[in-house]
N, C-alpha and C. Protein backbone atom coordinates (compact mmCIF):
# COMPACT_ATOMS: atom_id res chain seq x y z
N UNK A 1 33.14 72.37 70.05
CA UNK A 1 34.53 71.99 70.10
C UNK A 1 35.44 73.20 69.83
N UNK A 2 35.19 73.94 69.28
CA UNK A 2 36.02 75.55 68.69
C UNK A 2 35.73 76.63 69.77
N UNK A 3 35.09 76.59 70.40
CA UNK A 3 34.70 77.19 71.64
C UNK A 3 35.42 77.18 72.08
N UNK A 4 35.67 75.56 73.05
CA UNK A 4 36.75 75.15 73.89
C UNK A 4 37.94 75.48 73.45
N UNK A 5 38.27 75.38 72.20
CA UNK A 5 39.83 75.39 71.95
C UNK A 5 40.02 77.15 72.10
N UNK A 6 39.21 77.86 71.54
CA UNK A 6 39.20 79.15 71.38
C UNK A 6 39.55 79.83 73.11
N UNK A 7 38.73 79.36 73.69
CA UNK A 7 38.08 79.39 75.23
C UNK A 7 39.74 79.05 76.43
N UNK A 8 39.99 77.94 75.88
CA UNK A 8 41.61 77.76 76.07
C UNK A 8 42.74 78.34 76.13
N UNK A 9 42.65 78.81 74.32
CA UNK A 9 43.42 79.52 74.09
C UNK A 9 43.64 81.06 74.54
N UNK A 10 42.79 81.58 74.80
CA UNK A 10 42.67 82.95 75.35
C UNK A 10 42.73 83.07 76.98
N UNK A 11 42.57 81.86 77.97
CA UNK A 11 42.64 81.68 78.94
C UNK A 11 44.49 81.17 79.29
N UNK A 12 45.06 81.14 78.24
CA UNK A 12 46.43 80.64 78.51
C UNK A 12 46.85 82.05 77.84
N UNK A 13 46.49 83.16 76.85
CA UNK A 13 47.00 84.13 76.58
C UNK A 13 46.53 85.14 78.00
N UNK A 14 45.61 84.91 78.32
CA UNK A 14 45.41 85.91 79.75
C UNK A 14 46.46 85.31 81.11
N UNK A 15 46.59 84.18 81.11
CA UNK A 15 47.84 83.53 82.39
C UNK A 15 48.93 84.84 81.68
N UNK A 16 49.49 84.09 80.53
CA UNK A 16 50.72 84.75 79.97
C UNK A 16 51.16 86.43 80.60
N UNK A 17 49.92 86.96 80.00
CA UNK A 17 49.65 88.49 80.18
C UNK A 17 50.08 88.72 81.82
N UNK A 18 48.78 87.79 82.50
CA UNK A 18 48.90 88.25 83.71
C UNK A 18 49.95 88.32 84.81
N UNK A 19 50.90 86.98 83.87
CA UNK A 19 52.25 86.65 84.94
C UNK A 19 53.37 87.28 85.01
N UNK A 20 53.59 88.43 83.24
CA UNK A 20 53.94 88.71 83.03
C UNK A 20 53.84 90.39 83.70
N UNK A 21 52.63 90.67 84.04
CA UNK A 21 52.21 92.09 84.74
C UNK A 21 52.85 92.10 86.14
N UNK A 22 52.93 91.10 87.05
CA UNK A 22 52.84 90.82 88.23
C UNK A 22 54.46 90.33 88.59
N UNK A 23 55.23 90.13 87.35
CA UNK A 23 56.44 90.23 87.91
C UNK A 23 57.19 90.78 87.45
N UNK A 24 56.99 92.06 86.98
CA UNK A 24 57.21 93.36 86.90
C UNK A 24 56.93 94.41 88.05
N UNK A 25 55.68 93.76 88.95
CA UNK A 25 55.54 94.48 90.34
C UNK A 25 56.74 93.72 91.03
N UNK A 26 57.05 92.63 91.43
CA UNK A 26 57.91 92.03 92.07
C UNK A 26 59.60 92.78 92.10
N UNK A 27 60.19 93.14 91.16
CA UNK A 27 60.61 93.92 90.80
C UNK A 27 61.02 94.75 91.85
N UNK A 28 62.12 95.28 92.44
CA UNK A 28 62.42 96.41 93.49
C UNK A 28 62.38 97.39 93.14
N UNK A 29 61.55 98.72 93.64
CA UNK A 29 62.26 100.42 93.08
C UNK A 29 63.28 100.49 93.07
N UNK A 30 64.12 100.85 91.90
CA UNK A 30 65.41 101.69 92.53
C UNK A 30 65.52 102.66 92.51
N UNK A 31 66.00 103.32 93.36
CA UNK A 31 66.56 104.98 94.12
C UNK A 31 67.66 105.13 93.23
N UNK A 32 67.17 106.57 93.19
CA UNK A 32 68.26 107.18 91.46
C UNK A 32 69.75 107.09 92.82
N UNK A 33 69.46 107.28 94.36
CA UNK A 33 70.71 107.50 94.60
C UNK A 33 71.54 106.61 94.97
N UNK A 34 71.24 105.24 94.46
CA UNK A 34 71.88 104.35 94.81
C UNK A 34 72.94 104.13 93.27
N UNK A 35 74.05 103.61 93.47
CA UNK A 35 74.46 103.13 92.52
C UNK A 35 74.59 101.60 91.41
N UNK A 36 74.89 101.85 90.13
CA UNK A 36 75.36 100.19 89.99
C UNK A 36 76.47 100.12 90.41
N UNK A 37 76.13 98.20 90.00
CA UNK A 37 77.78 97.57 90.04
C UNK A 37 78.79 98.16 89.00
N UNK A 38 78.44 98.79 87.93
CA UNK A 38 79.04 99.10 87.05
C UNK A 38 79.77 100.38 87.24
N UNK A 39 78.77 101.83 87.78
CA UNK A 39 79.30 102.91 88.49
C UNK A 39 80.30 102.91 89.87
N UNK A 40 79.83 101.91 90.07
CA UNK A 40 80.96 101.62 91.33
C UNK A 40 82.49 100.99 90.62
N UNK A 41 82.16 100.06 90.13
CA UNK A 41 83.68 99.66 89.79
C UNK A 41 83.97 101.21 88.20
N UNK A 42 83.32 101.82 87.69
CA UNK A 42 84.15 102.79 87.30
C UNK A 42 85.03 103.45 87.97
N UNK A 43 84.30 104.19 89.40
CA UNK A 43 84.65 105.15 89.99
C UNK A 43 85.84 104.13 90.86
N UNK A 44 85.76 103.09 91.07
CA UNK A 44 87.14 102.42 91.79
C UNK A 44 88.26 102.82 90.40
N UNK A 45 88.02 102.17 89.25
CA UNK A 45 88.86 101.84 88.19
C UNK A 45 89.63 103.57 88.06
N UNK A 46 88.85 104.92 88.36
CA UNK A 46 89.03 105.89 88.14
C UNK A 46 90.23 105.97 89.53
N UNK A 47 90.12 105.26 90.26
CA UNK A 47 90.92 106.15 91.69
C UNK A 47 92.08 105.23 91.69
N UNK A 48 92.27 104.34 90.84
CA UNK A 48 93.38 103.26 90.64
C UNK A 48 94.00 104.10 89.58
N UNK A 49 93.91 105.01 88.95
CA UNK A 49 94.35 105.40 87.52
C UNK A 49 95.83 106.28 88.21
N UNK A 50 96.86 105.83 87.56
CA UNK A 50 97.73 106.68 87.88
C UNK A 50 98.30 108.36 87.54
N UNK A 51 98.54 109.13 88.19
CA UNK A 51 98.53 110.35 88.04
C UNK A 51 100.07 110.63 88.28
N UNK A 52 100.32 112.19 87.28
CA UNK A 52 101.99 112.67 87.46
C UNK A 52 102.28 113.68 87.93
N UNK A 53 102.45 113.50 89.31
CA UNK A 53 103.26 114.85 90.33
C UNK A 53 103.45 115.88 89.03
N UNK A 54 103.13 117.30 89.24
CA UNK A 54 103.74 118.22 87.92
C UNK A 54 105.22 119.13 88.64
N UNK A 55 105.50 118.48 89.72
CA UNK A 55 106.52 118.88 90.53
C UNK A 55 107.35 118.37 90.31
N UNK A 56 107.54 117.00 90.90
CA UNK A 56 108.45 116.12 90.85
C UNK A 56 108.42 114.75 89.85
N UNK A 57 107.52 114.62 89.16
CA UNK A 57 107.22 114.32 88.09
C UNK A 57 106.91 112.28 88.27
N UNK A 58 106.52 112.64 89.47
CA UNK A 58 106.67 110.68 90.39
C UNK A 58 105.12 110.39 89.64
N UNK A 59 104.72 109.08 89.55
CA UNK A 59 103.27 108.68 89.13
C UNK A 59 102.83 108.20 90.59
N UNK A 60 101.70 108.69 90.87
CA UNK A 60 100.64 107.98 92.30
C UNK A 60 99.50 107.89 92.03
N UNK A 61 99.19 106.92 92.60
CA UNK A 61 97.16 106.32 92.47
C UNK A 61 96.41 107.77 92.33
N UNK A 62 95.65 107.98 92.20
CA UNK A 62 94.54 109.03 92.73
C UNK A 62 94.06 109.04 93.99
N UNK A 63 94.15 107.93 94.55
CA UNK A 63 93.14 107.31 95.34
C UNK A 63 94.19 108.17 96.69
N UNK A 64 95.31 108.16 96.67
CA UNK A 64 96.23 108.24 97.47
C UNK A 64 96.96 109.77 97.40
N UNK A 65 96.96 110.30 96.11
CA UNK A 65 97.37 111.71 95.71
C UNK A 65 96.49 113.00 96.67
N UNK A 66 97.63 113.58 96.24
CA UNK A 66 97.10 115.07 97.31
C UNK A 66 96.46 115.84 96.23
N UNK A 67 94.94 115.79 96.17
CA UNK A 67 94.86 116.61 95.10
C UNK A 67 94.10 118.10 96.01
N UNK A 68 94.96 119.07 94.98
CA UNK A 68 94.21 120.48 95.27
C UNK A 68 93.44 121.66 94.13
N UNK A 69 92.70 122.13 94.31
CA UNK A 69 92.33 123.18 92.95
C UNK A 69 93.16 124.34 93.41
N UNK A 70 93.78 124.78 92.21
CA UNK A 70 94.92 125.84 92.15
C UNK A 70 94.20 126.45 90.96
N UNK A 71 94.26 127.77 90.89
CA UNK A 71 93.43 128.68 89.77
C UNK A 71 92.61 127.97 89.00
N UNK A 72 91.69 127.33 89.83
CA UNK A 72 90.20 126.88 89.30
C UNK A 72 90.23 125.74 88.42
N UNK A 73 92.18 124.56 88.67
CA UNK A 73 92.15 123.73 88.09
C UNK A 73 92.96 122.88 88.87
N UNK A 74 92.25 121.08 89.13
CA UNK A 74 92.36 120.49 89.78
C UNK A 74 93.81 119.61 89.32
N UNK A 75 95.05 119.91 90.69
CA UNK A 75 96.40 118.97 90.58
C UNK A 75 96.28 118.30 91.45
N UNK A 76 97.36 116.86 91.04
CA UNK A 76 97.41 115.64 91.82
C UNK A 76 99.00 115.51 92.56
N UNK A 77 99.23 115.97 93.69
CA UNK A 77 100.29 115.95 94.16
C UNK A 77 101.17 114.53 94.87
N UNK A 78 102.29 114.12 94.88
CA UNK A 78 102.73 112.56 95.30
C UNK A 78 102.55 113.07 96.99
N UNK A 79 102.66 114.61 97.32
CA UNK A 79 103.00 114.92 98.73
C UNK A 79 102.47 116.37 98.87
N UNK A 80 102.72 116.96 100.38
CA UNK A 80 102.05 117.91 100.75
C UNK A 80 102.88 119.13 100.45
N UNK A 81 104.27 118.68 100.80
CA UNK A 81 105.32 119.22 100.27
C UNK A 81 105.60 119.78 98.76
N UNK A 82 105.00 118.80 97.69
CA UNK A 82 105.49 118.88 96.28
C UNK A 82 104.02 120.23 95.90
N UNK A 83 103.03 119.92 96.80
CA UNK A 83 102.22 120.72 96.62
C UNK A 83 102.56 122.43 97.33
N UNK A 84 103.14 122.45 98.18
CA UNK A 84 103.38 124.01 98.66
C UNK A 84 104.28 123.94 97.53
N UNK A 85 105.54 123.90 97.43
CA UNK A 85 106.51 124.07 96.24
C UNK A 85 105.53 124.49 94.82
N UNK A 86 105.10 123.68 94.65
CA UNK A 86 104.05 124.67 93.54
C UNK A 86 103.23 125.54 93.65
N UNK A 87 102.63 125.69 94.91
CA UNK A 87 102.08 127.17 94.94
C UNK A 87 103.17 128.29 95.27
N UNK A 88 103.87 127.84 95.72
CA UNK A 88 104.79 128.85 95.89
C UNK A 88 105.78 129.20 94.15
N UNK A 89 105.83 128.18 93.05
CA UNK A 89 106.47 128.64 91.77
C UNK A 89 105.15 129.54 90.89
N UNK A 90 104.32 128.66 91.53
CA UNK A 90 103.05 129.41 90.30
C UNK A 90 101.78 130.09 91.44
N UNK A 91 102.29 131.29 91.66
CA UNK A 91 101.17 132.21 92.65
C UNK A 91 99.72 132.44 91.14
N UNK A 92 98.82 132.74 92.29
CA UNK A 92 97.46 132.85 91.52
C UNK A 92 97.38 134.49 91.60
């Protein structure tokens, strides 16, 4: 009778084990180059962030701003215009 129960019991700890191995294969790879849902809505939340013309001093999305690197540091312009005007006050 202790057999059986023993015999049982280790046959329901091996299911456990085994179901538990096998859907962990089930499981998809993921590719480092894919993103999350989470990295994605950062990088949206980042291009929604508003930015301040250093020209004309207007706030615009990112998403929409003229941005340029000017002496190895990145500005966010409302226009293409507000951007020559500053290279032209601050030469490199």
């Amino acid at each position: 009778m202790y057999r059986l129960i023993i015999v049982v019991l280790l046959l329901t700890v091996l299911y456990f084990l085994l179901r538990q191995i096998f859907r962990g294969f089930k499981t998809p790879i993921r590719d480092d180059r894919e993103k999350s849902a989470v990295q994605v809505q950062e990088e949206e939340q980042e291009q929604d962030q508003m930015i301040e013309d250093p020209v004309c001093h207007i706030f615009v999305p990112k998403r929409i701003a003229v941005i340029e690197t000017i002496g190895g540091r990145e500005y966010c312009f409302c226009s293409p215009e507000c951007s020559v005007k500053f290279r032209s006050e601050h030469p490199v």
